[in-house]
N, C-alpha and C. Protein backbone atom coordinates (compact mmCIF):
# COMPACT_ATOMS: atom_id res chain seq x y z
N UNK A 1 91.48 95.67 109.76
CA UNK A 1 90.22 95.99 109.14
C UNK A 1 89.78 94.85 108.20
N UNK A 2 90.58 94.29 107.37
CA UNK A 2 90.40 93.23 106.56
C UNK A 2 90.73 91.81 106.90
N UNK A 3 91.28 92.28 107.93
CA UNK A 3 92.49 90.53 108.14
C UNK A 3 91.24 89.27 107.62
N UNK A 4 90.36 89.34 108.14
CA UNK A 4 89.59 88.24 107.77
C UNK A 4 89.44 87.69 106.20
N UNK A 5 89.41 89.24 105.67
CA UNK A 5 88.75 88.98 103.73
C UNK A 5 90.21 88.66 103.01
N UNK A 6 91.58 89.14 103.70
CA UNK A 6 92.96 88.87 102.95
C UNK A 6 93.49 87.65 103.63
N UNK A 7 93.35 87.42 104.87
CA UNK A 7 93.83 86.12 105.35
C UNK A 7 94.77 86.63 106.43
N UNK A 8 95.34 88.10 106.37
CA UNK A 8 96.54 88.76 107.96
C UNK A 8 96.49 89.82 107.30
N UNK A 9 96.96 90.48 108.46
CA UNK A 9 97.01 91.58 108.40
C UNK A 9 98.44 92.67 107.42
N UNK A 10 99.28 91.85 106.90
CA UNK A 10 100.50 91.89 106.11
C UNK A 10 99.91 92.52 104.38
N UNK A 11 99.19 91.62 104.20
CA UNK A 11 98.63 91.82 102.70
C UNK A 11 98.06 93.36 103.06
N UNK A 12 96.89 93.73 103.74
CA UNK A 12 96.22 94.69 103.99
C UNK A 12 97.30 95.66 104.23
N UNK A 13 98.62 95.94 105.00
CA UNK A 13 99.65 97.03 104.95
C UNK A 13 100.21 96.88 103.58
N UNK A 14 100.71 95.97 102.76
CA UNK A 14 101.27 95.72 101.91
C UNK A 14 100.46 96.57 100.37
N UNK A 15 99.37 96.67 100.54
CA UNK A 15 97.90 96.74 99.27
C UNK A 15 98.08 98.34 100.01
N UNK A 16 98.18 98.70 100.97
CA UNK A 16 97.58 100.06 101.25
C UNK A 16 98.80 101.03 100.71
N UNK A 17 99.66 100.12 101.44
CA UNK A 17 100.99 101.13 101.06
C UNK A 17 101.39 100.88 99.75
N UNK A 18 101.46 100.37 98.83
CA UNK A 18 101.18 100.11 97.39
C UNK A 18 100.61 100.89 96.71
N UNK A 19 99.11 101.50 96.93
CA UNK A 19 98.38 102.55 96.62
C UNK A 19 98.50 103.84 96.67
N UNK A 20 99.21 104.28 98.02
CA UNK A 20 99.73 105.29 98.15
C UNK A 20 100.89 105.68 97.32
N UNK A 21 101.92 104.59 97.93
CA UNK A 21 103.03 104.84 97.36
C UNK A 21 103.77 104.56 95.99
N UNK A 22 102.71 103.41 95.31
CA UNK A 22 103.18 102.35 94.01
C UNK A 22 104.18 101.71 94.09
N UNK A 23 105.05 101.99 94.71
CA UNK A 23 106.16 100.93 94.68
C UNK A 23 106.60 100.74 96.42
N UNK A 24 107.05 99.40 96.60
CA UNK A 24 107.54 99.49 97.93
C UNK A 24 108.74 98.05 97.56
N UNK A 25 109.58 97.72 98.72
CA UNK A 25 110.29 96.93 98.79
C UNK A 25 110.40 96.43 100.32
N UNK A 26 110.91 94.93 100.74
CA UNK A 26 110.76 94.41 102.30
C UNK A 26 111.64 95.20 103.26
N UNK A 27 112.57 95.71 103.23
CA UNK A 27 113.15 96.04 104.25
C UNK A 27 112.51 97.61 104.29
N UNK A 28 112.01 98.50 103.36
CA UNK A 28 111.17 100.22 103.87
C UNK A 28 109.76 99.39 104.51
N UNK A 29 108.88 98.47 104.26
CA UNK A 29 107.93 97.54 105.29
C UNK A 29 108.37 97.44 106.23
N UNK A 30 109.26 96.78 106.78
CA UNK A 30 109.68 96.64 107.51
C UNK A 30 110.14 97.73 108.86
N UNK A 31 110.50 98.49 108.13
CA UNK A 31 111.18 99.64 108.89
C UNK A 31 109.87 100.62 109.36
N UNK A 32 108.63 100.57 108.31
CA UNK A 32 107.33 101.58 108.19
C UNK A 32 106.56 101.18 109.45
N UNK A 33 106.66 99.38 109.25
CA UNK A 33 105.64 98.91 110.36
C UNK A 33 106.29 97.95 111.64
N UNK A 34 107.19 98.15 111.43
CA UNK A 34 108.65 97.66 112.61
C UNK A 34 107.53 95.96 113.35
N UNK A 35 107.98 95.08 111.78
CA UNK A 35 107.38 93.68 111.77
C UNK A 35 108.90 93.30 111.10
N UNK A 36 108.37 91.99 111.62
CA UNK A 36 109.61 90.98 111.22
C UNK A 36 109.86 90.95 109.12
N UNK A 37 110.78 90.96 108.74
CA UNK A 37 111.02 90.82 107.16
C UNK A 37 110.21 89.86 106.60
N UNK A 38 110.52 88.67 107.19
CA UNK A 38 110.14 87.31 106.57
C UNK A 38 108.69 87.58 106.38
N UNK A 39 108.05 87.83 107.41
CA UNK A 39 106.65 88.08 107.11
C UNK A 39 106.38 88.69 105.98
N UNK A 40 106.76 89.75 105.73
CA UNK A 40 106.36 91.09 104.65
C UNK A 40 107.02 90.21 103.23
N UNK A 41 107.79 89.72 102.94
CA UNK A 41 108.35 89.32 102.30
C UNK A 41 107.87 87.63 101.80
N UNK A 42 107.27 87.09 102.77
CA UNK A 42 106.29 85.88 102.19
C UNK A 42 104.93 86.08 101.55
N UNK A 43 104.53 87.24 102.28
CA UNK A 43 102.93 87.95 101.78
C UNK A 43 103.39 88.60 100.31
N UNK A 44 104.73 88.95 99.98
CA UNK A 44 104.93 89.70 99.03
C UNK A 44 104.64 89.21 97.87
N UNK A 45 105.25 87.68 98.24
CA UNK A 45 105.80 86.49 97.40
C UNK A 45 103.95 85.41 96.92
N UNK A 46 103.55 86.05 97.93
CA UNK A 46 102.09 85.12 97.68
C UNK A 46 101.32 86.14 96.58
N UNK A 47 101.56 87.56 97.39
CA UNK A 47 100.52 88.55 96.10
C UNK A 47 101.68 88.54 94.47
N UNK A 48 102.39 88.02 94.50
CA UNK A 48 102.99 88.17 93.35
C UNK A 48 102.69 86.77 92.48
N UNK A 49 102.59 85.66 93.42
CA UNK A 49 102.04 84.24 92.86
C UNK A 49 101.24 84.40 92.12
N UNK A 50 100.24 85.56 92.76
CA UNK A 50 98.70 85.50 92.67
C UNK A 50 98.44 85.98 91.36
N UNK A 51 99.93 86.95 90.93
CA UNK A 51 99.72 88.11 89.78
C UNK A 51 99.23 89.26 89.90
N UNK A 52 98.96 89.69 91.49
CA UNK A 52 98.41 90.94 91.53
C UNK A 52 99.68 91.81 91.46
N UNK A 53 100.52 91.33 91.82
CA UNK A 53 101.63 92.03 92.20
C UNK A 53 103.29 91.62 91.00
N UNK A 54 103.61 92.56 90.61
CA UNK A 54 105.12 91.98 89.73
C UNK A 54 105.85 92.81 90.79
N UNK A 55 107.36 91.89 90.47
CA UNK A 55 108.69 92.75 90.87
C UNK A 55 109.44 92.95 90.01
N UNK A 56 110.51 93.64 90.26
CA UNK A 56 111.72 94.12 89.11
C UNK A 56 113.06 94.15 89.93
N UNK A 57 114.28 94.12 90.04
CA UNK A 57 115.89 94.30 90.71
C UNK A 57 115.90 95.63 89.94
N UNK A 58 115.83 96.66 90.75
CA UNK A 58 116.47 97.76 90.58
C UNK A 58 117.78 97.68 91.72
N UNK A 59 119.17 97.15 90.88
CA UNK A 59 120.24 97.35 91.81
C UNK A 59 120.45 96.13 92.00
N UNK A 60 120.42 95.74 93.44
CA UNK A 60 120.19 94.42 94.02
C UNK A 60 118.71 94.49 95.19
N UNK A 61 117.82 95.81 95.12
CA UNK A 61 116.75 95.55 95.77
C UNK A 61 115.95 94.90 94.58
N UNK A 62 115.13 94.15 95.07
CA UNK A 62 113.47 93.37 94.68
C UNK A 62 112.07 95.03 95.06
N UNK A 63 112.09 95.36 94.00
CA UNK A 63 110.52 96.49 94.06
C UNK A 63 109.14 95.80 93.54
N UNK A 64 108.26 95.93 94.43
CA UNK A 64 107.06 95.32 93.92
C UNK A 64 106.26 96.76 93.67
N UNK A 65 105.13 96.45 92.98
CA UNK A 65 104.54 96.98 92.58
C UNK A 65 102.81 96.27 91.63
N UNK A 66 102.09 97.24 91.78
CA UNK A 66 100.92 96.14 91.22
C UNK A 66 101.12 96.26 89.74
N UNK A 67 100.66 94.74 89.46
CA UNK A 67 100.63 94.34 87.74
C UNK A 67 99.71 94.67 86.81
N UNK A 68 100.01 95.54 86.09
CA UNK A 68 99.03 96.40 85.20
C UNK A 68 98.50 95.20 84.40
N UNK A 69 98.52 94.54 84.17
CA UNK A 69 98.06 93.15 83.25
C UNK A 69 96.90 92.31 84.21
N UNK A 70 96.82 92.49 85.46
CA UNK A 70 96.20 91.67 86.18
C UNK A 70 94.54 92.30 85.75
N UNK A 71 93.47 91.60 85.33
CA UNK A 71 92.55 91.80 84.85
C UNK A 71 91.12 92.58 85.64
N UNK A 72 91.48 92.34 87.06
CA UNK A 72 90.92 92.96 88.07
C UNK A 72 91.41 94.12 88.90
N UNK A 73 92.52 94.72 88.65
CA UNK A 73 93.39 95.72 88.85
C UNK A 73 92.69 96.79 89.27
N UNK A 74 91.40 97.13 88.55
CA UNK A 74 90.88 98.99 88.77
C UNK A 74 89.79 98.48 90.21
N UNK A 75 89.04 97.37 89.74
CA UNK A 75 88.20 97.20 90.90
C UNK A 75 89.12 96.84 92.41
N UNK A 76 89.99 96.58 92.08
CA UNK A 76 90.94 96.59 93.40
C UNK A 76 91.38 97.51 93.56
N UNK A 77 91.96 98.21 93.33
CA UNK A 77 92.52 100.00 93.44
C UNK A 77 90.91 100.42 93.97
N UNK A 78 89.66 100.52 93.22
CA UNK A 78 88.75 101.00 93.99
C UNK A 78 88.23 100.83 95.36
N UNK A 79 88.26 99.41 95.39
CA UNK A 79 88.03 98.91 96.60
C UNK A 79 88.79 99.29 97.67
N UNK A 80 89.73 99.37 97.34
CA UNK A 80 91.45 99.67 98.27
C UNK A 80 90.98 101.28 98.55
N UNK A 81 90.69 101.89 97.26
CA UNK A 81 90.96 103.63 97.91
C UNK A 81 89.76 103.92 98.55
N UNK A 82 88.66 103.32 98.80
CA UNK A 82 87.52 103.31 99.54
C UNK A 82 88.03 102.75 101.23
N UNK A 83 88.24 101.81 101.37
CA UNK A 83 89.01 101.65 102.36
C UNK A 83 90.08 102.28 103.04
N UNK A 84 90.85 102.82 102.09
CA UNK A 84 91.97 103.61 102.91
C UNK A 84 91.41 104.66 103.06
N UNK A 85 90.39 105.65 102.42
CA UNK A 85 89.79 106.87 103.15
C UNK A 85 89.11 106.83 104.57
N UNK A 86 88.74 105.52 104.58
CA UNK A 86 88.16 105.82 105.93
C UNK A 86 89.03 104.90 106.98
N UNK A 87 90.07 105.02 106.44
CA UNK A 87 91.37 104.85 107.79
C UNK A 87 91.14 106.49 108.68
N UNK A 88 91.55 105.92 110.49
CA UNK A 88 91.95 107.52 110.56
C UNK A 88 93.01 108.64 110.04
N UNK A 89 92.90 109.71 110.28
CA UNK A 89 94.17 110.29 109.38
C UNK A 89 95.43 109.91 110.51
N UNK A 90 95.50 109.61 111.17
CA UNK A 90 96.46 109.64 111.92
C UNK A 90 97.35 108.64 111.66
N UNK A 91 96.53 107.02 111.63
CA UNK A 91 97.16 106.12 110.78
C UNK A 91 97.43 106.62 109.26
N UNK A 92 97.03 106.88 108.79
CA UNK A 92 97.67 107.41 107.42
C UNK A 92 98.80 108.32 107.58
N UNK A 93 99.18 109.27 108.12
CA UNK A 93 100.17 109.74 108.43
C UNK A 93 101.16 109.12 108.67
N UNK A 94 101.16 107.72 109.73
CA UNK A 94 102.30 107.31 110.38
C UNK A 94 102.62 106.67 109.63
N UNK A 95 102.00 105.78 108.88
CA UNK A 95 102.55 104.49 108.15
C UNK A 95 102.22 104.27 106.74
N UNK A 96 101.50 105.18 105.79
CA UNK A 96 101.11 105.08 104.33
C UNK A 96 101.60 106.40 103.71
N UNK A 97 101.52 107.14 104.31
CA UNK A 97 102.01 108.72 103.68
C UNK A 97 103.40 108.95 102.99
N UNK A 98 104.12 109.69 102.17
CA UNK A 98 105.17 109.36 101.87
C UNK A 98 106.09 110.51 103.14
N UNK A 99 107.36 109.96 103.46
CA UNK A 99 108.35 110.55 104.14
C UNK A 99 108.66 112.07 103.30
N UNK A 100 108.19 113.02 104.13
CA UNK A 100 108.85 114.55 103.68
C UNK A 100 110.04 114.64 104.14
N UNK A 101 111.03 115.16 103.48
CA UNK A 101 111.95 115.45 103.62
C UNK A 101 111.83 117.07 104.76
N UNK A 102 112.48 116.96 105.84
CA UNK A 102 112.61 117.79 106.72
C UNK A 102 114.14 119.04 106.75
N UNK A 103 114.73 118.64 106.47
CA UNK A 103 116.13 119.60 106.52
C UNK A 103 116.47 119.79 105.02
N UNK A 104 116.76 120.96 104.84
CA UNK A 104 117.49 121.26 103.57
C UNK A 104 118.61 120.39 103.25
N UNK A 105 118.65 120.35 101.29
CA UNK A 105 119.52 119.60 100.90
C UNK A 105 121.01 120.33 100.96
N UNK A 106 122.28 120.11 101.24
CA UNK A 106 123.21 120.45 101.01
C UNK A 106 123.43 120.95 99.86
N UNK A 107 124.16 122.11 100.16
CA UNK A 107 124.29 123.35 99.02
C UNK A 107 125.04 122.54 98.08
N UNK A 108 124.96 122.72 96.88
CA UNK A 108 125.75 122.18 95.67
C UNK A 108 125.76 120.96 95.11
N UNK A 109 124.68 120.28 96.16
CA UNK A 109 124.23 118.65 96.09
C UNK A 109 123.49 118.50 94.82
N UNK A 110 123.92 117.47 94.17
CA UNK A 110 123.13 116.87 92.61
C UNK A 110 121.81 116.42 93.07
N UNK A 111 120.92 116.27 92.70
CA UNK A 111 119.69 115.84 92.91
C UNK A 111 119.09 114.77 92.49
């Protein structure tokens, strides 16, 4: 939908699923839109150049997330949630939505 105004189509999954979800990391990309790492993970590295985007090591994963400091932040979130409404729902389902948990948790399991 955007590839032209972001430069590929990576940034545009990367910004959508961001919105939905606020946080993401390269290998759940990866797995969401079954694309090569390096890709997701150079686009990551460019929106973070840019300052739209910070990361943090929770653990030994890298979580990105958008940078509340970045000065254009709300008009991008607007722009973004205007755009992702008029995705079909179907794509939204498969690849931006968050994963429901389907089977019950094991009895006595910590949470």
């Amino acid at each position: 939908m955007f590839e032209g105004l972001f430069g590929n189509k990576n940034t545009e999954k990367i910004l959508f699923f961001i919105l939905v979800n606020k946080k993401c990391y390269p290998s759940e990309l990866r797995k969401r839109f079954q694309g090569p790492i390096y890709g997701f993970q150079k686009t990551l590295d460019k929106l973070e150049n840019a300052q739209i985007l910070v990361s943090f090591l929770y653990g030994k994963i890298r979580i990105y997330e958008f940078n509340p400091r970045y000065p254009f932040l709300n008009e991008i979130k607007i722009f973004l949630q205007k755009a992702y409404d008029s995705l079909p729902i179907k794509i939204k389902n498969r690849y931006y939505e968050p994963i429901i948990r389907k089977r019950p948790r094991k009895r006595n399991k910590p949470l």
